[in-house]
Protein backbone atom coordinates (compact mmCIF):
# COMPACT_ATOMS: atom_id res chain seq x y z
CA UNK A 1 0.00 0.00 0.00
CA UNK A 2 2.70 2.36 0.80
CA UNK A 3 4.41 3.62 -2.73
CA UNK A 4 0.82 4.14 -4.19
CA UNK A 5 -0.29 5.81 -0.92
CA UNK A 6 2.71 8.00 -1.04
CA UNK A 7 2.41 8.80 -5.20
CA UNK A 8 -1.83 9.75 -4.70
CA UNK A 9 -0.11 12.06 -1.34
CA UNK A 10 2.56 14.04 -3.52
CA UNK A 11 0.39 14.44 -6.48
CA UNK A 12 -2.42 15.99 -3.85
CA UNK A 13 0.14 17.70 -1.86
CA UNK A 14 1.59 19.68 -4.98
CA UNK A 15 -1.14 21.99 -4.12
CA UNK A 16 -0.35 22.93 -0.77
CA UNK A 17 -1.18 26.28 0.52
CA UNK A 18 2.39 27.32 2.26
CA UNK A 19 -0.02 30.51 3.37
CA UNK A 20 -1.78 28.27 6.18
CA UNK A 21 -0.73 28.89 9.43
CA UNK A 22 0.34 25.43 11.33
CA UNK A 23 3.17 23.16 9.70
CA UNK A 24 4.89 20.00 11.15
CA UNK A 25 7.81 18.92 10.53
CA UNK A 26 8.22 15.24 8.68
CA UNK A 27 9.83 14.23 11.70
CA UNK A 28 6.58 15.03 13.60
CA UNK A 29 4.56 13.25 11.35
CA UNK A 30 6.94 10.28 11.45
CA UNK A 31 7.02 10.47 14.88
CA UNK A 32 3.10 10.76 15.97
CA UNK A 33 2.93 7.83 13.33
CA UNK A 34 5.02 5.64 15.33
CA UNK A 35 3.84 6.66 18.58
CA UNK A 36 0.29 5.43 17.34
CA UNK A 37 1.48 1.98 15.93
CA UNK A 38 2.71 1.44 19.51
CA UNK A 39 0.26 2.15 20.91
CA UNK A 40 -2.41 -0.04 19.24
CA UNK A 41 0.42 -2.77 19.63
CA UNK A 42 0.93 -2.73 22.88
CA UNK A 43 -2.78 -1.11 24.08
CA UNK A 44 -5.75 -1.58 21.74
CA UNK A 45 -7.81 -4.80 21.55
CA UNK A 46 -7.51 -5.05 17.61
CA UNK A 47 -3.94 -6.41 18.21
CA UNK A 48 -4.63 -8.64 20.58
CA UNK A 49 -7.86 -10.36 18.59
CA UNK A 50 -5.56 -10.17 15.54
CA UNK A 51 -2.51 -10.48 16.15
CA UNK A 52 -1.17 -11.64 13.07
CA UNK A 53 -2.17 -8.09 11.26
CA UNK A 54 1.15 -5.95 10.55
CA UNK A 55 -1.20 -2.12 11.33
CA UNK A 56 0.90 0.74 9.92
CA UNK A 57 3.52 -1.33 8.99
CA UNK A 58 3.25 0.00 5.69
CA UNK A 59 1.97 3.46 6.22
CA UNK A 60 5.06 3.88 8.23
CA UNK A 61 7.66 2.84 5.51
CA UNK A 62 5.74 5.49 3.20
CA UNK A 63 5.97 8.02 5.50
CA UNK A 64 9.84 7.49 6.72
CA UNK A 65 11.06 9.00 3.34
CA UNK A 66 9.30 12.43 3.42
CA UNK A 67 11.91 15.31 4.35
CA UNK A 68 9.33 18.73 3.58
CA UNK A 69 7.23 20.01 6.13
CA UNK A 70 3.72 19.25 6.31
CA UNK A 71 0.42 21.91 6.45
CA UNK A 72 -1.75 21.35 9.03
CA UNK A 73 -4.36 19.58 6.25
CA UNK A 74 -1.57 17.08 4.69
CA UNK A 75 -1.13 16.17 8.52
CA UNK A 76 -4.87 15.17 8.77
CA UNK A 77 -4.65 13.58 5.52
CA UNK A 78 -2.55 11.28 6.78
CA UNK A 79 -3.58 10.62 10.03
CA UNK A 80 -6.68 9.65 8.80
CA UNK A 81 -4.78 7.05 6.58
CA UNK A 82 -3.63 5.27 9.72
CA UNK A 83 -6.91 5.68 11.72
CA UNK A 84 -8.71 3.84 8.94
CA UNK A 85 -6.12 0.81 8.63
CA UNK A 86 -6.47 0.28 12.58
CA UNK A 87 -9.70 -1.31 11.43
CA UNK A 88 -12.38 -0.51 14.90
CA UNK A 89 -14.82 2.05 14.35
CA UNK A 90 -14.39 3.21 17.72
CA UNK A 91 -10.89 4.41 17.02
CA UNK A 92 -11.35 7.85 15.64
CA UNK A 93 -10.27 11.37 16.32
CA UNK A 94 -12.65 12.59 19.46
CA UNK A 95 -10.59 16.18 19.95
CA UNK A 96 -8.51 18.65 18.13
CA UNK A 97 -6.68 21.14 19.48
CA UNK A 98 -7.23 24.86 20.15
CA UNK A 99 -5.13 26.08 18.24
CA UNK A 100 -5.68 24.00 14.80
CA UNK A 101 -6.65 25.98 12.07
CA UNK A 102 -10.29 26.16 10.61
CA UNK A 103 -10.68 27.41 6.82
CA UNK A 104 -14.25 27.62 5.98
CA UNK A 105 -13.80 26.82 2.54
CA UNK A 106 -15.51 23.92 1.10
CA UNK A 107 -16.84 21.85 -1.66
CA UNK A 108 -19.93 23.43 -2.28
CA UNK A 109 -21.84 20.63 -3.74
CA UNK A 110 -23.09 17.10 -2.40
CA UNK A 111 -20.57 14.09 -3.04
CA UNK A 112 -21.49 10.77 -3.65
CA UNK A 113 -19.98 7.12 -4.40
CA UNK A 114 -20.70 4.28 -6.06
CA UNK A 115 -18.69 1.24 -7.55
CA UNK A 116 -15.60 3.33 -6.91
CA UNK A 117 -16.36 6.09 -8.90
CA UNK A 118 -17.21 9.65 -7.98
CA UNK A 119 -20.50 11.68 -7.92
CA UNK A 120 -21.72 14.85 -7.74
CA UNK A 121 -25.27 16.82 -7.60
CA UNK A 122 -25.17 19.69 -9.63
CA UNK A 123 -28.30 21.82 -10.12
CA UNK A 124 -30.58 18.80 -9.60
CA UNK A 125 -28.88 16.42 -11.61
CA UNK A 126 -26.00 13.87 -10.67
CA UNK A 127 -22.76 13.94 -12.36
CA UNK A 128 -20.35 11.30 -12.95
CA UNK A 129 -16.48 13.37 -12.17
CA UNK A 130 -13.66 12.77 -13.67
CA UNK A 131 -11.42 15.33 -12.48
CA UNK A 132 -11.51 18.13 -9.59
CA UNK A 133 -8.66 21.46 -10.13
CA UNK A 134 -6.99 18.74 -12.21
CA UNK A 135 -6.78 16.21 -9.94
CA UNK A 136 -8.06 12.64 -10.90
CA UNK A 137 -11.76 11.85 -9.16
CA UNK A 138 -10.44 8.26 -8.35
CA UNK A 139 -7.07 9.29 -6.78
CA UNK A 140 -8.98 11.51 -4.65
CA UNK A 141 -11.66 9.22 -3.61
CA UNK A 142 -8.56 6.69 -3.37
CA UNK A 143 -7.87 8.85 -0.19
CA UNK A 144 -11.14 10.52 0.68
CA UNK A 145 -12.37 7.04 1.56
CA UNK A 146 -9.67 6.38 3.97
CA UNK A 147 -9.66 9.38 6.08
CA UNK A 148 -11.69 7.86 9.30
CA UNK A 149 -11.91 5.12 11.10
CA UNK A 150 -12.94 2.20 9.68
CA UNK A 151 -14.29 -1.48 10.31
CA UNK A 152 -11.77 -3.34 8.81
CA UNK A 153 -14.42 -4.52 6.40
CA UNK A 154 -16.46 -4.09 3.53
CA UNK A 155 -16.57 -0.73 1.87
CA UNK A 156 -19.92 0.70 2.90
CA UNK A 157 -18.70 1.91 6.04
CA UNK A 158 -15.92 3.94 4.27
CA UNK A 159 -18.61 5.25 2.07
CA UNK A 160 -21.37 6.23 4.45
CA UNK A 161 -18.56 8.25 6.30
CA UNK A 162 -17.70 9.97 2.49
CA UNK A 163 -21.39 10.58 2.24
CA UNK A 164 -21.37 12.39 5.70
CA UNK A 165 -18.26 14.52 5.22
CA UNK A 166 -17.72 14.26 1.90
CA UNK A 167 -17.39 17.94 1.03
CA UNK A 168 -14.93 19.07 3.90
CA UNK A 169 -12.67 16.01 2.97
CA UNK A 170 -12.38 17.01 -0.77
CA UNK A 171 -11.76 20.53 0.39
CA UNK A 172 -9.05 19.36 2.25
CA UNK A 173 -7.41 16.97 -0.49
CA UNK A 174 -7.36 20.21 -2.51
CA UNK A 175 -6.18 22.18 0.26
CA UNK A 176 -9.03 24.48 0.77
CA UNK A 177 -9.11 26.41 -2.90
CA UNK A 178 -11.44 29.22 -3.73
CA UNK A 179 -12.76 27.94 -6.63
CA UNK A 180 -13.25 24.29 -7.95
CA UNK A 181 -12.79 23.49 -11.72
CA UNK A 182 -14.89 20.43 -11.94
CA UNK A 183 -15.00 18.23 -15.04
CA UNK A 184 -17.02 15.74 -15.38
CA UNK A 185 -18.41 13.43 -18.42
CA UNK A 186 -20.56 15.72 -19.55
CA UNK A 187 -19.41 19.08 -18.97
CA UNK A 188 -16.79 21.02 -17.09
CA UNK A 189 -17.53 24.30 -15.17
CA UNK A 190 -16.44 26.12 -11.86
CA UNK A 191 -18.03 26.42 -8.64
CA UNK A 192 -16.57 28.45 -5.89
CA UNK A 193 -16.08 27.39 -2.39
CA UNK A 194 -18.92 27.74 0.41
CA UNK A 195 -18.29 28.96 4.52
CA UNK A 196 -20.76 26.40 5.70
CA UNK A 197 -21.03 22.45 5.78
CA UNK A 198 -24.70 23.09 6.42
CA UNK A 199 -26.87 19.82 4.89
CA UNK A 200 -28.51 21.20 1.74
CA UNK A 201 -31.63 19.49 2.08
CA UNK A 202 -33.92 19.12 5.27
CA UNK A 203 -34.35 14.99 6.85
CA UNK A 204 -36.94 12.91 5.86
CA UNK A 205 -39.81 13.39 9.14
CA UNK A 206 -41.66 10.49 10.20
CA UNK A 207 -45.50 10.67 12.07
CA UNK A 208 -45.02 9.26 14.79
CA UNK A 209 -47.92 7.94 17.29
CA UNK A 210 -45.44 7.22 19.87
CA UNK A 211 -42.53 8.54 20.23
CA UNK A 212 -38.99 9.24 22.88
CA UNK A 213 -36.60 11.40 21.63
CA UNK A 214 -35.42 10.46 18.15
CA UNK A 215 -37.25 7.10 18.65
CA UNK A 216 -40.63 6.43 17.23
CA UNK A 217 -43.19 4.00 16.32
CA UNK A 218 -45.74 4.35 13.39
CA UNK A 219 -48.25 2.60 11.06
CA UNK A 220 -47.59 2.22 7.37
CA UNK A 221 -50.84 0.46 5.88
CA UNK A 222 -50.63 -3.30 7.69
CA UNK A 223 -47.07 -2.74 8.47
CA UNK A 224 -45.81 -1.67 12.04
CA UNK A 225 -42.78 0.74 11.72
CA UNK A 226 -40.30 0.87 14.43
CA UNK A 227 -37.65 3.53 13.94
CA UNK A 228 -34.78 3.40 16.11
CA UNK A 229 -31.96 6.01 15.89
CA UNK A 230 -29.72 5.48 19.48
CA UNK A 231 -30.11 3.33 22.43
CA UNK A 232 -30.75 4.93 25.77
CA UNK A 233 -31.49 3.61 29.37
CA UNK A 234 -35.13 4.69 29.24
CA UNK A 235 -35.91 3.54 25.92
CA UNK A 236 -36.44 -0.24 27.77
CA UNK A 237 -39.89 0.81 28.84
CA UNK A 238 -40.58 2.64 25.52
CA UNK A 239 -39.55 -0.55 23.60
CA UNK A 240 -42.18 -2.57 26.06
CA UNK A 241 -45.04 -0.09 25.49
CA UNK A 242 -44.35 -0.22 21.43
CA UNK A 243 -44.65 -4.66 21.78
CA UNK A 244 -47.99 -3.78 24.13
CA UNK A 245 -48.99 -1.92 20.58
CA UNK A 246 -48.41 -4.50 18.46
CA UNK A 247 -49.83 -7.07 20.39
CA UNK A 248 -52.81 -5.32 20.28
CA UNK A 249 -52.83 -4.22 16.74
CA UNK A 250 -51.69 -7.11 15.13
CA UNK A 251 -49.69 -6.08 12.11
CA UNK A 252 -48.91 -7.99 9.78
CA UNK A 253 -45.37 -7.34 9.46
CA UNK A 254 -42.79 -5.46 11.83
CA UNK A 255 -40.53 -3.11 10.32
CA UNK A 256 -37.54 -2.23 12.21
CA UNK A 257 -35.49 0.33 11.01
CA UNK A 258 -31.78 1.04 12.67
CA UNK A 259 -30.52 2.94 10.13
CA UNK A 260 -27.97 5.95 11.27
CA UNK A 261 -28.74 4.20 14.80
CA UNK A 262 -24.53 4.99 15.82
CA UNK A 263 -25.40 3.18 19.02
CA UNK A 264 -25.57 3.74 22.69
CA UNK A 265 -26.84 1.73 25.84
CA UNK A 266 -26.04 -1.77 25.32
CA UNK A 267 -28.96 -3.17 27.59
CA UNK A 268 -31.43 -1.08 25.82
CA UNK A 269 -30.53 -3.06 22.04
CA UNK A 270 -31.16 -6.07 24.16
CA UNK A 271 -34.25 -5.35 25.62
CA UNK A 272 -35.36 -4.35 21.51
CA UNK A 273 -34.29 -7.71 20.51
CA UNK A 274 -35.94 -9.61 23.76
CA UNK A 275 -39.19 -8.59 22.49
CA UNK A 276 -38.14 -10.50 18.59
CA UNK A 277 -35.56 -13.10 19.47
CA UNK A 278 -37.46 -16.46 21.12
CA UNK A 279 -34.29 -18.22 22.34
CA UNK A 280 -31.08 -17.39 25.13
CA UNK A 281 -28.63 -14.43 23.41
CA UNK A 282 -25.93 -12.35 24.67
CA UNK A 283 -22.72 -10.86 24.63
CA UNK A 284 -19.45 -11.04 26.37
CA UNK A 285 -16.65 -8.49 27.47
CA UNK A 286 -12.98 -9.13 27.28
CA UNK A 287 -10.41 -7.41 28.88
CA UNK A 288 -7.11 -8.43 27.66
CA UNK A 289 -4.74 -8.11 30.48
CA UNK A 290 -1.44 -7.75 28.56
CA UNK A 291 -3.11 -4.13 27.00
CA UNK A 292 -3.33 -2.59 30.14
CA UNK A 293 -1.07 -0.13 29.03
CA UNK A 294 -1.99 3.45 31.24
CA UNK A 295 1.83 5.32 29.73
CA UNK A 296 0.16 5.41 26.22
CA UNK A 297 -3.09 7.33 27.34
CA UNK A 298 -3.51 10.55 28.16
CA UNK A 299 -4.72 12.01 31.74
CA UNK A 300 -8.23 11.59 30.76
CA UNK A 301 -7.58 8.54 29.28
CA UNK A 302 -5.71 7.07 31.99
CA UNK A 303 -9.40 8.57 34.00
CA UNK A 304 -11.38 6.80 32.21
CA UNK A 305 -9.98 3.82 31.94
CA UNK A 306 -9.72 3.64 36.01
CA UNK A 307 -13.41 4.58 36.20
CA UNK A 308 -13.83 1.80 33.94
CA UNK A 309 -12.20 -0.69 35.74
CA UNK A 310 -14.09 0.41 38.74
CA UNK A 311 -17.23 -0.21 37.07
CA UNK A 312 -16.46 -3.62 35.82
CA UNK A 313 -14.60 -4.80 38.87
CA UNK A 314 -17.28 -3.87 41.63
CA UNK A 315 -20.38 -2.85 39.72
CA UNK A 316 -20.51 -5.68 37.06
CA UNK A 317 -18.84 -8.32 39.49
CA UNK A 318 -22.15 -10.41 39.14
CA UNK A 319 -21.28 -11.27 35.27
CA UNK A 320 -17.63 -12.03 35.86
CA UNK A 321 -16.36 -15.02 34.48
CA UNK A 322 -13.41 -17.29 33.93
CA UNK A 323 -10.97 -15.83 32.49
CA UNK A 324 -10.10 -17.41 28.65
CA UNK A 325 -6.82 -16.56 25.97
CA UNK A 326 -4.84 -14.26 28.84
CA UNK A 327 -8.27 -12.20 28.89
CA UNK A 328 -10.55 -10.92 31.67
CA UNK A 329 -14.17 -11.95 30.40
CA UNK A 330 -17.79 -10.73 31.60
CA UNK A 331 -21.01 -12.41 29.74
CA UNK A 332 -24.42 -10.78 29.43
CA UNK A 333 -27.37 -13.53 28.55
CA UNK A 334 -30.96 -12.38 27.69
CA UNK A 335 -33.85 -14.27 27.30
CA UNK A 336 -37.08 -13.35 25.58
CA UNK A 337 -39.47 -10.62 26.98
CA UNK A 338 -42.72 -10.04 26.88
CA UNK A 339 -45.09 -8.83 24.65
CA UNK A 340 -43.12 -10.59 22.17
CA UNK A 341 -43.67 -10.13 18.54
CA UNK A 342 -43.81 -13.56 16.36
CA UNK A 343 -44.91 -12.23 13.00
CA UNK A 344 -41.92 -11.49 10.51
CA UNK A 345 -39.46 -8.96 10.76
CA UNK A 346 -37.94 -6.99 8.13
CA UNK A 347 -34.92 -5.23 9.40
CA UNK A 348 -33.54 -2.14 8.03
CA UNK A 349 -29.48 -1.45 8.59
CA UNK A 350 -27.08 0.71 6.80
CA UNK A 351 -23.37 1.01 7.19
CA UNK A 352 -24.18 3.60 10.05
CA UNK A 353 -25.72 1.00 11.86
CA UNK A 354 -22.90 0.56 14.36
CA UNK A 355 -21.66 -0.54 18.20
CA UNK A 356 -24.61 -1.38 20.21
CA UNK A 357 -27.09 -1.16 17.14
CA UNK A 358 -25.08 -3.98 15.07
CA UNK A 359 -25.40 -5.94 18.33
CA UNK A 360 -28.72 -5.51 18.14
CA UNK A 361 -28.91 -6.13 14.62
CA UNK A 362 -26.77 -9.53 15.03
CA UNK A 363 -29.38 -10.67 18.09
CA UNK A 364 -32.36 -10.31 16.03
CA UNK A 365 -30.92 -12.00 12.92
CA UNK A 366 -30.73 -15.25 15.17
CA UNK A 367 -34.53 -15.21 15.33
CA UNK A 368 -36.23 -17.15 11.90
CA UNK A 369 -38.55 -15.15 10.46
CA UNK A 370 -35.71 -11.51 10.30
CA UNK A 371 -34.85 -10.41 6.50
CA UNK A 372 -32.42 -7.65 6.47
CA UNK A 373 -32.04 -5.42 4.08
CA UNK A 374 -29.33 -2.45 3.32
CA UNK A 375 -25.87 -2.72 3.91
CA UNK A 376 -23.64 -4.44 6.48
CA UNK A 377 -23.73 -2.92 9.72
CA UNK A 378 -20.61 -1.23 11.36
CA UNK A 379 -18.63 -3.19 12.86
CA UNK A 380 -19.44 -6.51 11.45
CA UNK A 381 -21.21 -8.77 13.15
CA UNK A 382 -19.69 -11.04 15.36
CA UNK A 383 -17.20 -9.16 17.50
CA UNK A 384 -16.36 -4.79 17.96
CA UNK A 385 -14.31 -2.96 20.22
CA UNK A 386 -16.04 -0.76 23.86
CA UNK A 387 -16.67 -1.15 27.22
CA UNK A 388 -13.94 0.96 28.70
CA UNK A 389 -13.06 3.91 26.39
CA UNK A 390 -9.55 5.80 27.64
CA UNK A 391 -8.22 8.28 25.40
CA UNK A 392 -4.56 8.39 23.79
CA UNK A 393 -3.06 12.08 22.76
CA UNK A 394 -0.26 12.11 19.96
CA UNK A 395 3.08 14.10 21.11
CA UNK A 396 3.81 16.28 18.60
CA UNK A 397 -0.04 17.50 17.27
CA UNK A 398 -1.96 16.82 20.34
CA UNK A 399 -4.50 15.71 18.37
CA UNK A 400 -6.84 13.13 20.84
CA UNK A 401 -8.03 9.90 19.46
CA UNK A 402 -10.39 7.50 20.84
CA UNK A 403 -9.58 3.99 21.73
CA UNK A 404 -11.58 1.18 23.50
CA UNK A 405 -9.82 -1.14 25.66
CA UNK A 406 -12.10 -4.32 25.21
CA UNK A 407 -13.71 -6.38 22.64
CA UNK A 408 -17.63 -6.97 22.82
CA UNK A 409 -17.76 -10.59 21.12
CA UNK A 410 -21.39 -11.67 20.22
CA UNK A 411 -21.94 -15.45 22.05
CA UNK A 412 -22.53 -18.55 20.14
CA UNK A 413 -21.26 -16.52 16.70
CA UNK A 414 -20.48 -19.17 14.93
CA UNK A 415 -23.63 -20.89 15.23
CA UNK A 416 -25.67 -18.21 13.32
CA UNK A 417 -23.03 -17.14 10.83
CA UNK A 418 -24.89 -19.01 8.11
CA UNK A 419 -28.27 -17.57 9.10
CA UNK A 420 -27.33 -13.89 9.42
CA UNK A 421 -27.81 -12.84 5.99
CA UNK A 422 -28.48 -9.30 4.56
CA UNK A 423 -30.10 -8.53 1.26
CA UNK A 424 -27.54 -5.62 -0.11
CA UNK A 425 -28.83 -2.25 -1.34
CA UNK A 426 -26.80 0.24 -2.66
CA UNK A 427 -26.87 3.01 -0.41
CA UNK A 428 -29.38 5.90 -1.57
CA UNK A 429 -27.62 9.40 -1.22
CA UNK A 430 -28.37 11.35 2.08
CA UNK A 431 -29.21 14.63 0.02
CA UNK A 432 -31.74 13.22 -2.20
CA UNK A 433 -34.07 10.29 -2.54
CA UNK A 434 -32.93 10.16 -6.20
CA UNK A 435 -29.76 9.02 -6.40
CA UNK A 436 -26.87 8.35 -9.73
């Protein structure tokens, strides 16, 4: 990966703006590099579940021949390189410092991709681009792809983030022009940089009958629609009341939809899936010991991951286990709830289905009678990375970056692999429900 990185880098980087205000040194860059690699080595759970992956290996060997100074954009550029081959979704930036700067100039237009190529809406009409201030659309999206983190699988989580922050990352690539010369395979014309990422058209807005926060529950002709963005503590009883519904109504299908659902209380996805799944399901926490590591996070990492501790060693001391492969272990079982719903299930996900969500989404794939349909959920579906969540800060850019400390492993995996199956969609863009 590294010489092709490093070519799609310098032809990008020949555009630098030497007028921005914060440069690092190559030796900065080289060093925050290798200050990460350790650091997932020797502290992050990805290692230790895969050992046998050589993370930044590559990245690393690119980056050791660069002798020019970096902006403060070609530094993000390719930190967000490394963040993406780390491969947990969890493992992202979570804090920038005060002083970087901000140039509010961006790509004015929404972005979209599809089978690798490069999209664009342009006065109500998508356009296939082949080149941006003469810079190849592939090469770009080459690179715009792997600027977060990522799940170490299939594409659509790479895309959805493209989707999200599509227009900042291209303006960054470019190195924050004033105007963009797009061509594309039908015309070529200029469009000139916007001051706000604002979305350009409003969300779609659901009637909901019941409702808690961004959580509702609605009728769509004999079909029962449950739309679930997060997961919170109190949405156990709203879950319960929406089952009461349905038991009453009688629908004849379900529709869950955990699209965008990012995640969030781990109890409350269970409690959605008690009400679906008929049979024993759970999860279980795994601490390996040999990445307790406290000199590679920062002070509110080092906080954090003390407070978890606390919490797992006295508060969740009742689902303690045996400890398996050099690795502390706590396991979760549910069992079905009532009301529980025993028509079928169709099951929406996207690639922004993640954490808790694709936990859910894994539980209530177990149950016969669940078609899913979208794209795989972040994450995949067997195992991620949570529970404790301390913080590491690089040296040189004090740039903060998340980074979990366990893996969440979904029990009897194996089992249901060949029963968890999702019909794919391609993913419609989120500006438009007309899409290239």
């Amino acid at each position: 990966m590294g010489k092709w990185i490093l070519s799609l880098l310098w032809a990008i980087g020949a555009f630098s703006a030497m007028g921005q205000s914060k440069r690092f040194s190559a030796a900065d860059l080289q060093y925050d590099l290798a200050f990460l690699q350790q650091a997932v080595h020797k502290a992050h759970p990805v290692q230790w579940y895969a050992p046998d992956k050589k993370r930044l290996d590559s990245l690393l060997a690119a980056a050791a021949v660069l002798t020019d100074s970096l902006s403060h954009a070609q530094y993000r550029t390719w930190l967000g390189l490394a963040l993406h081959e780390i491969g947990c979704i969890h493992t992202n930036i979570s804090a920038m410092p005060a002083d970087w700067p901000v140039i509010k100039r961006y790509f004015p237009n929404p972005p979209y991709t599809r089978n690798d190529s490069l999209w664009m809406l342009h006065q109500g009409e998508w356009l296939l681009v082949q080149e941006i201030n003469a810079q190849n659309a592939q090469q770009l999206l080459a690179v715009g792809l792997r600027q977060f983190a990522s799940d170490g699988q299939k594409r659509s989580f790479d895309e959805m983030y493209f989707h999200l922050y599509g227009r900042e990352i291209l303006s960054r690539l470019l190195h924050y022009p004033q105007t963009f010369e797009v061509k594309s395979d039908s015309l070529s014309f200029a469009i000139s940089a916007v001051d706000s990422l604002s979305a350009p058209l409003p969300k779609t807005e659901f009637n909901f009958i019941m409702s808690r926060g961004n959580n509702g529950f609605f009728y769509k002709h004999d079909t029962a629609v449950l739309v679930v963005r997060s997961f919170s503590k109190k949405d156990r009883r709203f879950f319960k009341q929406v089952f009461a519904e349905t038991q009453k109504s009688k629908p004849a299908v379900l529709e869950i939809d955990l699209r965008a659902n990012g995640g969030g209380n781990r109890r409350a996805a269970a409690a959605l899936a008690s009400h679906v799944v008929s049979h024993r399901f759970g999860y279980a926490l795994l601490l390996p010991r040999h990445r307790m590591k406290l000199r590679y996070y920062s002070n509110k990492g080092k906080l954090n991951y003390v407070l978890g501790r606390f919490k797992y060693g006295l508060a969740e001391l009742p689902y303690r286990r045996l400890s398996t492969k050099g690795a502390k272990r706590w396991v979760y079982r549910y069992q079905s709830a009532s009301p529980t719903f025993n028509g079928p299930v169709l099951l929406r996900v996207d690639a922004a289905t993640a954490s808790s969500a694709t936990l859910a989404s894994s539980w209530l794939l177990q149950q016969p009678g669940v078609r899913a349909v979208g794209q795989m959920p972040g994450g995949g579906l067997n195992h991620n990375y949570g529970g404790i969540f301390p913080v590491i800060q690089l040296p040189k850019s004090q740039i903060a970056i998340g980074f979990p400390a366990m893996v969440v492993e979904v029990l009897d995996a194996e089992k249901w692999q060949v029963k968890r199956q999702i019909a794919e969609i391609p993913a419609l863009s989120p500006f438009s429900v007309l899409r290239p």
